[in-house]
Protein backbone atom coordinates (compact mmCIF):
# COMPACT_ATOMS: atom_id res chain seq x y z
CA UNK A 1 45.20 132.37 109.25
CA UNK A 2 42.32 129.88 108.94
CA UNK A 3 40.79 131.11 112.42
CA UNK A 4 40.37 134.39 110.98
CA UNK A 5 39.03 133.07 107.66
CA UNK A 6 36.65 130.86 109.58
CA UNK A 7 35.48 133.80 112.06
CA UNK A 8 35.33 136.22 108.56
CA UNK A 9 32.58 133.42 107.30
CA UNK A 10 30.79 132.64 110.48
CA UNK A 11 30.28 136.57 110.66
CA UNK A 12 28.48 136.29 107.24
CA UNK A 13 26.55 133.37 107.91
CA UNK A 14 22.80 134.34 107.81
CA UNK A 15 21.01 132.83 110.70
CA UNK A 16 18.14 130.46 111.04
CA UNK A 17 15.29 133.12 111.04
CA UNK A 18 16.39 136.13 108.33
CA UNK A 19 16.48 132.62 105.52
CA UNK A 20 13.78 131.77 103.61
CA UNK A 21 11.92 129.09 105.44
CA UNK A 22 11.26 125.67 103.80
CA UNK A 23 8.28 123.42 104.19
CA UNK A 24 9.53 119.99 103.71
CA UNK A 25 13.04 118.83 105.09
CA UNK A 26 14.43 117.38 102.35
CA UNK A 27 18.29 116.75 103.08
CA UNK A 28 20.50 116.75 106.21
CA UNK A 29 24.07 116.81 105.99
CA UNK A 30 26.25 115.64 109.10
CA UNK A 31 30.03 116.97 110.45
CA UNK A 32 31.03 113.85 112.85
CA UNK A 33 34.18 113.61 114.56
CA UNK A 34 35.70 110.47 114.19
CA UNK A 35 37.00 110.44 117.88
CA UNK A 36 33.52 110.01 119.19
CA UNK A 37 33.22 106.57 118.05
CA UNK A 38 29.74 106.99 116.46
CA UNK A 39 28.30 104.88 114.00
CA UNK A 40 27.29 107.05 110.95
CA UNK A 41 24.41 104.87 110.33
CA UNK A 42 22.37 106.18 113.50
CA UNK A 43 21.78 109.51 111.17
CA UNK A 44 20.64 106.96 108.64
CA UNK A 45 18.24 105.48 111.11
CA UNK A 46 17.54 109.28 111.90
CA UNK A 47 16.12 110.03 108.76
CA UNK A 48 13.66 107.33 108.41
CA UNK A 49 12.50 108.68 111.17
CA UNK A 50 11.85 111.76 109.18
CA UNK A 51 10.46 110.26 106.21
CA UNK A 52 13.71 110.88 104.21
CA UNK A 53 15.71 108.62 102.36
CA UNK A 54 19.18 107.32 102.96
CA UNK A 55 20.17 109.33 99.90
CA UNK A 56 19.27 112.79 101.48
CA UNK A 57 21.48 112.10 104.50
CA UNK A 58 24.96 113.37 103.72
CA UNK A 59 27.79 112.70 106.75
CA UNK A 60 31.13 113.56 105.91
CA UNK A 61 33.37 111.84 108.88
CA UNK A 62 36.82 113.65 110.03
CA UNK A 63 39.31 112.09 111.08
CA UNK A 64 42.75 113.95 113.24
CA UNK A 65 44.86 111.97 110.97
CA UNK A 66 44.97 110.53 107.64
CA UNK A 67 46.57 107.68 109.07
CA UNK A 68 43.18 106.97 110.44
CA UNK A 69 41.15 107.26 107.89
CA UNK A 70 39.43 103.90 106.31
CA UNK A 71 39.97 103.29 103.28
CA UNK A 72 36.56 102.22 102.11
CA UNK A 73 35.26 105.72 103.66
CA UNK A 74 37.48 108.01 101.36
CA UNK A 75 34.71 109.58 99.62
CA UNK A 76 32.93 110.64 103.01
CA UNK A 77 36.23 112.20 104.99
CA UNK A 78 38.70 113.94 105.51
CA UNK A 79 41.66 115.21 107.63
CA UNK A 80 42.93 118.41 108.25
CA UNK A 81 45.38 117.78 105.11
CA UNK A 82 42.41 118.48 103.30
CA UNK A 83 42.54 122.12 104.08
CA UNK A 84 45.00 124.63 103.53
CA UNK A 85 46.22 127.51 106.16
CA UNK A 86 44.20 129.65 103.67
CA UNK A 87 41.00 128.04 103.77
CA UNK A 88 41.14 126.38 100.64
CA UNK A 89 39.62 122.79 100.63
CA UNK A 90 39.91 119.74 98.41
CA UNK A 91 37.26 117.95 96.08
CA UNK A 92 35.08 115.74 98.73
CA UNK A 93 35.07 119.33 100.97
CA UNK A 94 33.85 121.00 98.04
CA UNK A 95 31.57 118.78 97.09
CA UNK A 96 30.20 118.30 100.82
CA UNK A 97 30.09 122.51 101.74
CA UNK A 98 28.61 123.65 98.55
CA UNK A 99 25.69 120.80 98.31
CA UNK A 100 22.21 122.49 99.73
CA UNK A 101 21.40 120.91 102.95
CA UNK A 102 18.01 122.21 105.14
CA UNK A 103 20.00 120.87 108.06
CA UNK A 104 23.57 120.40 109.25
CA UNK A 105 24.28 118.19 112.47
CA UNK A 106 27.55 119.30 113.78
CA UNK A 107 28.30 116.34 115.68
CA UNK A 108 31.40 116.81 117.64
CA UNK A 109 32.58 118.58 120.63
CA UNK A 110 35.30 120.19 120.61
CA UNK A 111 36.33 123.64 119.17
CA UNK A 112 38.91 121.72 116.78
CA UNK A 113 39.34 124.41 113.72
CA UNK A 114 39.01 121.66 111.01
CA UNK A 115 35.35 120.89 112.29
CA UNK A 116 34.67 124.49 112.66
CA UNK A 117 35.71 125.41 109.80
CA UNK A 118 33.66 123.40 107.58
CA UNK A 119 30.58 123.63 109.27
CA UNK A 120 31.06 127.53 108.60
CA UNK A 121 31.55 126.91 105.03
CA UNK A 122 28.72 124.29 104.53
CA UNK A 123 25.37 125.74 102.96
CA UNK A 124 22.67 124.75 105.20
CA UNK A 125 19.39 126.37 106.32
CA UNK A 126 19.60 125.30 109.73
CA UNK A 127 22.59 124.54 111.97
CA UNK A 128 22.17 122.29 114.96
CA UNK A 129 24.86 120.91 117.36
CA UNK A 130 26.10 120.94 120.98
CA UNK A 131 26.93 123.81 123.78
CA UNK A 132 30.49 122.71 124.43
CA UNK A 133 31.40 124.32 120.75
CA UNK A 134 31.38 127.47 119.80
CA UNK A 135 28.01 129.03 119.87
CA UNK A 136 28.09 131.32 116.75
CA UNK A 137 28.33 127.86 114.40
CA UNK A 138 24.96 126.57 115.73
CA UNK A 139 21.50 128.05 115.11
CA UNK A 140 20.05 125.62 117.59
CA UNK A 141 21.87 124.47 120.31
CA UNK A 142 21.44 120.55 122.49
CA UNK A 143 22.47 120.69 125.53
CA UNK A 144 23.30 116.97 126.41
CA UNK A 145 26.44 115.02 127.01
CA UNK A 146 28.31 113.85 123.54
CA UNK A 147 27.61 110.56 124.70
CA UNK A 148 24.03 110.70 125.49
CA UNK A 149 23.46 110.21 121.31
CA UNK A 150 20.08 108.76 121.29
CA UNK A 151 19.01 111.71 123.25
CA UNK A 152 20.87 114.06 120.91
CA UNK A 153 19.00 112.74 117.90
CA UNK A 154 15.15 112.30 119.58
CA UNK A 155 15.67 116.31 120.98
CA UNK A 156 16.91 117.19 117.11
CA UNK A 157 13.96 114.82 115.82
CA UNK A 158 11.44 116.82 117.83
CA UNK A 159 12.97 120.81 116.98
CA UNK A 160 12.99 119.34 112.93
CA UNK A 161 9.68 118.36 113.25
CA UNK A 162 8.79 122.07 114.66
CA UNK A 163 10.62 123.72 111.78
CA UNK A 164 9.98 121.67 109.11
CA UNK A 165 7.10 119.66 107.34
CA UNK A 166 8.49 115.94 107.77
CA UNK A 167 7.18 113.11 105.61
CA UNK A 168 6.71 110.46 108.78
């Protein structure tokens, strides 16, 4: 049931070019998979790049398992308890898919429904992630390696700085 609600909303999902453009990037919201072993803070670092503050960068971390998930980072996860077979989503989901990003990283890589789910649902202007997932999530596609982050992050750097007015 949730792949069909997910492939009902990435259906309706305006892309990049028929939205209303922005000037300045103001906020960036990140999906990371928790298997990767990434540091959230490299999107922190990410921003300064950017000229935004650590404020305006939103990552929400998920985790396979809610065995896994640390304690301290409750506010900023979730597993795929938090949604039900019918697409409905508890309070930090909510909170993270209905706040108004300019960009969403969709750091993982694989087509896991939980991820690809909520990046559907998420309101964002622009959608970036990688070619391993499934390419109707994604308004701009990186083709690297997963692991090849710092890459990743100078290639989304540059595009941002193309399609947005950047404070840095």
């Amino acid at each position: 049931m949730l792949h069909r609600i997910y492939k009902n909303n990435v259906s309706k999902a305006p892309k990049f070019e028929n939205r209303k453009k922005t000037a300045d990037l103001k906020t960036i919201s990140v999906l990371l998979d928790h298997r990767l072993g990434v540091d959230k803070e490299i999107f922190k670092k990410m921003g300064k790049v950017l000229g935004l503050p650590k404020k305006n960068i939103r990552v929400l971390t998920y985790y396979p398992s809610e065995k896994n998930i640390d304690k301290t980072d409750l506010n900023s996860s979730y597993s795929k308890k938090d949604i039900s077979n019918w697409g409905m989503v508890n309070g930090v989901l909510n909170d993270f898919c209905s706040y108004k990003s300019d960009v969403l990283i969709n750091f993982y890589n694989s087509n896991d429904i939980h991820l690809k789910y909520i990046s559907s649902k998420t309101n964002r202007k622009l959608s970036i992630g990688f070619e391993s997932v499934d390419h109707a999530i994604n308004d701009l596609i990186i083709d690297v390696k997963v692991e090849d982050t710092d890459v990743f992050l100078n290639e989304c750097i540059k595009y941002l700085k193309i399609f947005f007015i950047c404070h840095k």
